[in-house]
N, C-alpha and C. Protein backbone atom coordinates (compact mmCIF):
# COMPACT_ATOMS: atom_id res chain seq x y z
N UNK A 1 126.40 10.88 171.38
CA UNK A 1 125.52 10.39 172.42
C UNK A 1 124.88 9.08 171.96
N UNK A 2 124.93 8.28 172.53
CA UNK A 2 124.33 6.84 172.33
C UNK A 2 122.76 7.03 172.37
N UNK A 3 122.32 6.43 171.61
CA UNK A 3 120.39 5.86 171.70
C UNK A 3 120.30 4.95 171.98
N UNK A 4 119.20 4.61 172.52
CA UNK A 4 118.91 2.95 173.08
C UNK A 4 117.96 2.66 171.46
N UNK A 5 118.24 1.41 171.57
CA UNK A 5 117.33 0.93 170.89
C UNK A 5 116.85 -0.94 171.58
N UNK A 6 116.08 -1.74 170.55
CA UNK A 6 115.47 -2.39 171.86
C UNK A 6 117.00 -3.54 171.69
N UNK A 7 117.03 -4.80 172.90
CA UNK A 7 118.33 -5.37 172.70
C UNK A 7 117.54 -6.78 172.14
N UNK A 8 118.80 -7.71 171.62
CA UNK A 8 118.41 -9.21 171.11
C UNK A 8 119.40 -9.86 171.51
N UNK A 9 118.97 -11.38 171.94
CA UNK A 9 120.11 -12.00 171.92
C UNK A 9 120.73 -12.44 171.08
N UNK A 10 120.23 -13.00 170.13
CA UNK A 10 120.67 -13.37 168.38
C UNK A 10 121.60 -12.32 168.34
N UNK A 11 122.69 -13.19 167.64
CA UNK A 11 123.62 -12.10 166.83
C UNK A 11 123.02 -11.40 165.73
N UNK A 12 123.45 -10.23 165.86
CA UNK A 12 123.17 -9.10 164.65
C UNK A 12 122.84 -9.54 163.27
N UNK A 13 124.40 -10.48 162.88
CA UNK A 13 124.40 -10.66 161.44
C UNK A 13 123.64 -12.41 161.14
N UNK A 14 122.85 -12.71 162.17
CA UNK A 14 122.60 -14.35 162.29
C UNK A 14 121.53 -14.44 161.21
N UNK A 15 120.33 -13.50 160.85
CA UNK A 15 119.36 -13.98 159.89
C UNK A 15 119.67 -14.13 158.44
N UNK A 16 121.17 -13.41 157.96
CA UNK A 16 121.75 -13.72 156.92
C UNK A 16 122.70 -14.56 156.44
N UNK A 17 123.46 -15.29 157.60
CA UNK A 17 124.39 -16.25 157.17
C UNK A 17 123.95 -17.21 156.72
N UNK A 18 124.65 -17.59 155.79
CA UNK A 18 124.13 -18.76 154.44
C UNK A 18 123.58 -18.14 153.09
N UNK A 19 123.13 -17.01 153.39
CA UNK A 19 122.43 -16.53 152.51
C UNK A 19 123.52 -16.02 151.44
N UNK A 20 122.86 -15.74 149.94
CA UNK A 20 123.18 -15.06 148.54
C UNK A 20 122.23 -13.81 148.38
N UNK A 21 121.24 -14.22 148.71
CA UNK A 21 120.06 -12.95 147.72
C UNK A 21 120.21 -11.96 148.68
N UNK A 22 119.56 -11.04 148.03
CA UNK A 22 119.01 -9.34 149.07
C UNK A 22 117.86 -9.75 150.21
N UNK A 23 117.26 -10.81 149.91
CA UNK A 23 115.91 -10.86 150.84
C UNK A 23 116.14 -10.45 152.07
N UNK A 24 116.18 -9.63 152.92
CA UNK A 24 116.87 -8.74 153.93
C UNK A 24 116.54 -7.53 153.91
N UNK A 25 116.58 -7.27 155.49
CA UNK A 25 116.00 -5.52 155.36
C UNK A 25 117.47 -5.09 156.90
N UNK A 26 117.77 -3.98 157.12
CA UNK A 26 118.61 -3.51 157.77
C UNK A 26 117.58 -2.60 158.72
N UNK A 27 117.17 -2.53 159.89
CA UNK A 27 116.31 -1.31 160.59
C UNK A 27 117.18 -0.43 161.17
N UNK A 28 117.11 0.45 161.13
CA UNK A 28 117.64 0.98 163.08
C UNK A 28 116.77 1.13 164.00
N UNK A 29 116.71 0.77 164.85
CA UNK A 29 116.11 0.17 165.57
C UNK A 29 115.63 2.00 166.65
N UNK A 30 116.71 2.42 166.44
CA UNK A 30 116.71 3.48 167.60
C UNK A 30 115.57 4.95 166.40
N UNK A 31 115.34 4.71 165.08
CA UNK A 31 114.78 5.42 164.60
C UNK A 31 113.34 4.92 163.94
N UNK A 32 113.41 3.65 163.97
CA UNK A 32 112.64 2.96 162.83
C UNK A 32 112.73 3.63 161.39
N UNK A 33 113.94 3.68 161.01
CA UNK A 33 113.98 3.86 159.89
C UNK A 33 114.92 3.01 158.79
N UNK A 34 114.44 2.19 157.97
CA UNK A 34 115.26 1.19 157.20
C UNK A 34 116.61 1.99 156.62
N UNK A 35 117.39 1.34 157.29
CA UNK A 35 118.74 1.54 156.30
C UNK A 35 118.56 1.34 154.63
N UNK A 36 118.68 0.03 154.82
CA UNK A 36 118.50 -0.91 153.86
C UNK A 36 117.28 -1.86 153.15
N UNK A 37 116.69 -2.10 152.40
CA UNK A 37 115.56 -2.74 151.85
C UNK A 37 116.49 -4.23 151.18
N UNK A 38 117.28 -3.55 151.04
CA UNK A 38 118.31 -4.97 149.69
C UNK A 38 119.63 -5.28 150.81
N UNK A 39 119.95 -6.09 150.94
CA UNK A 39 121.26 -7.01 151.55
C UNK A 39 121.70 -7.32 151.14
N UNK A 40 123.42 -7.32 150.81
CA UNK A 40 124.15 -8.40 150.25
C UNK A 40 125.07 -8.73 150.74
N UNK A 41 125.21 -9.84 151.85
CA UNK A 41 126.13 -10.41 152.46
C UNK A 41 127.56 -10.88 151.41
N UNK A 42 128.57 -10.27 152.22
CA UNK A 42 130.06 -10.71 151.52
C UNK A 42 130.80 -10.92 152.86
N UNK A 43 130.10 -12.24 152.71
CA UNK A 43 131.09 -13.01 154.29
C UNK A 43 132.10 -13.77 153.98
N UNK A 44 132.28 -14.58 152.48
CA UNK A 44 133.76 -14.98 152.10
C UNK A 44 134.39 -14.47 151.17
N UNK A 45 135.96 -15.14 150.67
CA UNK A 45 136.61 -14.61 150.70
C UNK A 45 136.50 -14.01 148.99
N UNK A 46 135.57 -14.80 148.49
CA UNK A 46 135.01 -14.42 146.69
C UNK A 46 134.05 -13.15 147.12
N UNK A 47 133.22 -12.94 147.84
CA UNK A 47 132.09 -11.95 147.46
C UNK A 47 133.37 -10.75 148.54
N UNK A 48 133.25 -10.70 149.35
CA UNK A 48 134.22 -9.78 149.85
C UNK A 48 135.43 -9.19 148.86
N UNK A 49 135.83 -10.08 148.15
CA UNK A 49 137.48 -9.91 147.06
C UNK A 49 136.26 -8.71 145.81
N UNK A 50 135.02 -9.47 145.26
CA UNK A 50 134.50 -8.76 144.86
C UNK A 50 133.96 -7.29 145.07
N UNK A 51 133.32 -7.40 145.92
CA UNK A 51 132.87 -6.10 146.82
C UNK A 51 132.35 -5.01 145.94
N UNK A 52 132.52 -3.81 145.66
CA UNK A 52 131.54 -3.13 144.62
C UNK A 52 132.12 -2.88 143.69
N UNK A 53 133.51 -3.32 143.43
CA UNK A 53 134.08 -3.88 142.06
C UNK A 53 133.22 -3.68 140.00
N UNK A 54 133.70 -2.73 139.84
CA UNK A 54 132.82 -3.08 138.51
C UNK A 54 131.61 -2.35 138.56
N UNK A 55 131.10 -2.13 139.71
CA UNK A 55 129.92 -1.14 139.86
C UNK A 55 130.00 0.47 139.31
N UNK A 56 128.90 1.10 139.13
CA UNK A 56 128.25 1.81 138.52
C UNK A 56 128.29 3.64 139.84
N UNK A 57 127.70 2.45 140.83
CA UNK A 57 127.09 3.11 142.01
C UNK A 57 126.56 2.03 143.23
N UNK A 58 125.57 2.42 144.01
CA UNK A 58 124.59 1.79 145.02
C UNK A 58 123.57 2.46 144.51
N UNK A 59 122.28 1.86 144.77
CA UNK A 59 121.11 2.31 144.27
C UNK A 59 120.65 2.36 146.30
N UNK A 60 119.96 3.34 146.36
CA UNK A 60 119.60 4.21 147.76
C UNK A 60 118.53 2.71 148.58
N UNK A 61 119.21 2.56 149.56
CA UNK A 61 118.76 1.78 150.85
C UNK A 61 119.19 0.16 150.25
N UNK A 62 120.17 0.20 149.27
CA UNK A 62 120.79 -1.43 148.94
C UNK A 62 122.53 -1.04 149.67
N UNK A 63 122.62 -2.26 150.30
CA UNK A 63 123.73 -2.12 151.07
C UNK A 63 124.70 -3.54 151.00
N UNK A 64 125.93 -3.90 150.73
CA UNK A 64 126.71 -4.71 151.37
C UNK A 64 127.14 -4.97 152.43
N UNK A 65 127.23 -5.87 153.20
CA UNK A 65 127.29 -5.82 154.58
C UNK A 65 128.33 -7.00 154.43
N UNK A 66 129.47 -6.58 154.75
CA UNK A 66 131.25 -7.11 154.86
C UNK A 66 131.14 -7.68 156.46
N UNK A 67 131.87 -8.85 156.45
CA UNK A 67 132.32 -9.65 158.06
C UNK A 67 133.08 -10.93 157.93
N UNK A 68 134.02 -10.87 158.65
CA UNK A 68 133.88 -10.00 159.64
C UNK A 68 135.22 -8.76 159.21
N UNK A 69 135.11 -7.71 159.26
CA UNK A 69 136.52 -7.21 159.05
C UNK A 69 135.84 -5.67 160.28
N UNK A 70 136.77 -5.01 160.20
CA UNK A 70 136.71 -3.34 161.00
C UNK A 70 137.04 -2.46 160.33
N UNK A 71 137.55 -2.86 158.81
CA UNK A 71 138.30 -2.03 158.01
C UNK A 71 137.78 -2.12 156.38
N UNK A 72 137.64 -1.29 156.09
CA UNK A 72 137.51 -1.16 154.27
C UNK A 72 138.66 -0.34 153.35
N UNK A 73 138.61 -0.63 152.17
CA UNK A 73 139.41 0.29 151.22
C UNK A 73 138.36 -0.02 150.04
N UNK A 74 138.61 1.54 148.91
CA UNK A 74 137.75 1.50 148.23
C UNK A 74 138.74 1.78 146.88
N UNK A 75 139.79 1.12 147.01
CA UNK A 75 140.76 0.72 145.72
C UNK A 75 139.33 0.72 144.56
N UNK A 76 140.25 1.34 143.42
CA UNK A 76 139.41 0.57 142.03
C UNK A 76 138.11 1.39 142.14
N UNK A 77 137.34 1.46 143.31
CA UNK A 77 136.24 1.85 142.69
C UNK A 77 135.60 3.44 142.15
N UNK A 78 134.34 3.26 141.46
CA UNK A 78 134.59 4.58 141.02
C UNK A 78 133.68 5.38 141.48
N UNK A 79 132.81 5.64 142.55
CA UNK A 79 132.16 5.89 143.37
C UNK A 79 132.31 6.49 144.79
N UNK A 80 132.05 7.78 145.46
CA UNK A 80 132.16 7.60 146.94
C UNK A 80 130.99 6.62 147.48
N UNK A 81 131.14 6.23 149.21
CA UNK A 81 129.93 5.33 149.22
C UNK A 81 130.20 6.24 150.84
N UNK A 82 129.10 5.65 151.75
CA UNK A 82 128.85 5.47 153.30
C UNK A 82 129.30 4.31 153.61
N UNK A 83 130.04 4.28 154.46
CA UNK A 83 130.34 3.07 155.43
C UNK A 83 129.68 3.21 156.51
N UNK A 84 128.87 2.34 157.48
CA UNK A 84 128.54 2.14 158.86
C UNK A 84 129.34 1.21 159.34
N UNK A 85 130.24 1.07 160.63
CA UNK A 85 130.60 0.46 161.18
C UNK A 85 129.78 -0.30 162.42
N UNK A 86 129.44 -1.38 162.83
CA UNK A 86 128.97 -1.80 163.33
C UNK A 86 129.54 -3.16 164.33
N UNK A 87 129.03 -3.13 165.48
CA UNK A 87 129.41 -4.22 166.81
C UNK A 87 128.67 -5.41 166.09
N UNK A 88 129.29 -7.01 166.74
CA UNK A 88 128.57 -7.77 166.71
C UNK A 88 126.76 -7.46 166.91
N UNK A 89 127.20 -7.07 168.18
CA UNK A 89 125.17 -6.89 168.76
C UNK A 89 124.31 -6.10 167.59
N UNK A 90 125.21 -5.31 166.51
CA UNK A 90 124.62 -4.49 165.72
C UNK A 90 124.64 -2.94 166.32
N UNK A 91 125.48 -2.51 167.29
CA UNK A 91 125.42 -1.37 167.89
C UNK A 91 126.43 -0.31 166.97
N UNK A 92 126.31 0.39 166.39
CA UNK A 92 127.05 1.54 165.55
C UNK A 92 128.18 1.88 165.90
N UNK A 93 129.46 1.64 165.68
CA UNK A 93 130.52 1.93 166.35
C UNK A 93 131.14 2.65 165.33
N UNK A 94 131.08 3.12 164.02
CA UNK A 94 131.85 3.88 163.50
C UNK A 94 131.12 4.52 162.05
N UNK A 95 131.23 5.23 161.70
CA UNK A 95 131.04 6.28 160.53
C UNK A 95 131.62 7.17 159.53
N UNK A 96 131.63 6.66 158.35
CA UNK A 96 132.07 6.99 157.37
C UNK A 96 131.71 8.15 156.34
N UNK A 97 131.76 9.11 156.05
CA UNK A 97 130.56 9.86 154.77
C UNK A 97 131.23 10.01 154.10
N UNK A 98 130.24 9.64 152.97
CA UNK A 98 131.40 10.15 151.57
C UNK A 98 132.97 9.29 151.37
N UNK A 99 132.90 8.52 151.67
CA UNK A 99 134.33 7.82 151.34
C UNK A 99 134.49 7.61 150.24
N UNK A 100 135.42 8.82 149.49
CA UNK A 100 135.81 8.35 147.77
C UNK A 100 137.41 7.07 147.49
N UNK A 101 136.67 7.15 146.48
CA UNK A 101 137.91 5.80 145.60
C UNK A 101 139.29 6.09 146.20
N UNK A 102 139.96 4.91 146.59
CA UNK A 102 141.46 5.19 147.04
C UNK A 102 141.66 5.73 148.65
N UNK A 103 140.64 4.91 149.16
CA UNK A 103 141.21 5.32 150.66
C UNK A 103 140.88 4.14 151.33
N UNK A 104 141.50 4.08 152.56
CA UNK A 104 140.62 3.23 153.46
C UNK A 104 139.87 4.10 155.07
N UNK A 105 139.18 3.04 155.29
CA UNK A 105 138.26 3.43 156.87
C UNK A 105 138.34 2.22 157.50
N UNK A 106 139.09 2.86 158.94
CA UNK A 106 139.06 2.04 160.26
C UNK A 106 138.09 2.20 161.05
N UNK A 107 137.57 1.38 162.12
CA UNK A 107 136.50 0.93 162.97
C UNK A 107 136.95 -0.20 164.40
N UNK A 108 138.29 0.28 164.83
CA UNK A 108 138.89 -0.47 165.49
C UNK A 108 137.78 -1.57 166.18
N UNK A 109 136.45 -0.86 167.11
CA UNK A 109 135.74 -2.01 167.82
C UNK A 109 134.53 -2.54 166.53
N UNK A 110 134.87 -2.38 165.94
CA UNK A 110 133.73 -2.76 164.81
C UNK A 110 133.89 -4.53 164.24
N UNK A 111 132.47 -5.04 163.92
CA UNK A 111 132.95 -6.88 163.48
C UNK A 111 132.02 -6.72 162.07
N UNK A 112 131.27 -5.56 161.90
CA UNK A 112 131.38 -5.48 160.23
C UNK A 112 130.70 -4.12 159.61
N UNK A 113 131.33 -4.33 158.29
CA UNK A 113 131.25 -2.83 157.45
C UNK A 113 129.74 -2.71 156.85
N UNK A 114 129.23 -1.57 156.67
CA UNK A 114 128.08 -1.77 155.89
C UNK A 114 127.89 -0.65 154.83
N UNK A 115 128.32 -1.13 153.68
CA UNK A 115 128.60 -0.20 152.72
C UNK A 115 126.97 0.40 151.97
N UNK A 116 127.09 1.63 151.41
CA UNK A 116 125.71 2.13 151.80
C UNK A 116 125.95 3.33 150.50
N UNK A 117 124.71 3.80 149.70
CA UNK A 117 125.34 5.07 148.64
C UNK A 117 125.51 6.26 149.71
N UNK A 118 126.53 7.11 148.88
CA UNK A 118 127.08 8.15 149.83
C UNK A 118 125.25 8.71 149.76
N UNK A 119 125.78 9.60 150.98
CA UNK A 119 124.50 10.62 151.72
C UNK A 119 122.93 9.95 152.24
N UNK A 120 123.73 8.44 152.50
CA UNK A 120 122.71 7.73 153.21
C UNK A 120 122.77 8.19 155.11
N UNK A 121 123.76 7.87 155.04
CA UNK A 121 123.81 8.22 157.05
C UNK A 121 123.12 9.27 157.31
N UNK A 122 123.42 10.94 156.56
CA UNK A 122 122.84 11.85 157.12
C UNK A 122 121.33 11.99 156.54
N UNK A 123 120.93 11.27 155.11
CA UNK A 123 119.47 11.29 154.90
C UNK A 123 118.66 10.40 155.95
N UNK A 124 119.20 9.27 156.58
CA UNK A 124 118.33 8.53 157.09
C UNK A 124 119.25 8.37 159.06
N UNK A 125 119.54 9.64 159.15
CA UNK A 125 119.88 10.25 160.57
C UNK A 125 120.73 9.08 161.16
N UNK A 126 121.56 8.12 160.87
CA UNK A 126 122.58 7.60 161.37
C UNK A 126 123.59 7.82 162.48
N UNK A 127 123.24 7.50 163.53
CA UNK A 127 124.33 7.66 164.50
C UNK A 127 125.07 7.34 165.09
N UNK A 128 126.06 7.41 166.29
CA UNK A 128 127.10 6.34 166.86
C UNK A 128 125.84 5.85 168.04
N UNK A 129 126.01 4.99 168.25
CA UNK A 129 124.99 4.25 169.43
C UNK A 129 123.72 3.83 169.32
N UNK A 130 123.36 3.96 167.50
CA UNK A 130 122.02 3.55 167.23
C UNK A 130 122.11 1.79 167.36
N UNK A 131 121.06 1.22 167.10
CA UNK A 131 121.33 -0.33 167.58
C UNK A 131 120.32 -0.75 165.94
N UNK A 132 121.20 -1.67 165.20
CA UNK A 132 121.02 -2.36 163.81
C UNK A 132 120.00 -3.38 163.88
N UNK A 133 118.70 -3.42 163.56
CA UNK A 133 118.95 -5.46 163.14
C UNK A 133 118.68 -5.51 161.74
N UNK A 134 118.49 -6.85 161.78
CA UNK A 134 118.54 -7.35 160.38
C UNK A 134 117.05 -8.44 160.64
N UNK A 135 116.60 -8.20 159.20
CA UNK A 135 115.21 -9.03 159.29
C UNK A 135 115.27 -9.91 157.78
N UNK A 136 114.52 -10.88 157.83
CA UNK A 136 114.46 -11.61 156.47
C UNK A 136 112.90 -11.57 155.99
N UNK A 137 112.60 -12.16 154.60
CA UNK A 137 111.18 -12.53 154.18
C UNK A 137 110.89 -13.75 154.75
N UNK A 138 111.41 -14.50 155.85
CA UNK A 138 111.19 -16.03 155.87
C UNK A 138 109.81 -15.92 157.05
């Protein structure tokens, strides 16, 4: 079942392009509850190739946020994680739990991934039709 949450015209992913650092927060809008506190945009083709590569884990409400793609694989890594799939507008179009090493996840209407530590979606009530934004410190 879809939630409303409120709408924007700004694109979803617009307060982070250009950006490197975490300064970024992820809401859902339909819960007020932060996804994310930390951001890390991997919009080309180096931080994306990277991706959680070499990592350990995710530390709880730090997220990568992949674009544009609809699709992930978690080759190499040694971790399950959460994927959120998400619309341009930021509207939830797909869901992942627990995705361990060596698979991939599709999101056919999805324009980007938001990789997340596993047992984030169901701790912080994630759903299909919740509505995303994204906020900065600026």
């Amino acid at each position: 079942m879809r939630r409303k949450g409120s709408s924007s015209s700004r694109p979803f992913l617009h307060p982070i392009i250009g950006r490197s650092n975490g300064d970024a927060m992820i809401l859902n809008e339909c819960t007020g509850v932060p996804v994310a506190t930390t951001v890390e945009p991997a919009f080309d083709s180096e931080t994306r190739r990277r991706g959680l590569l070499g990592r350990e884990g995710l530390s709880r409400r730090h997220a990568i946020v992949i674009a544009p793609t609809n699709a992930i694989h978690t080759w190499f890594m040694r971790f399950a994680i959460d994927v959120v799939f998400a619309a341009r507008d930021g509207t939830v179009v797909g869901l992942r739990r627990a995705l361990r090493p060596w698979r991939i996840a599709v999101a056919p209407r999805a324009f980007c991934a938001i990789e997340l530590a596993a047992g984030s979606i169901d701790r912080d009530a994630i759903a299909l039709g919740d509505r995303l934004s994204i906020t900065t410190g600026d």
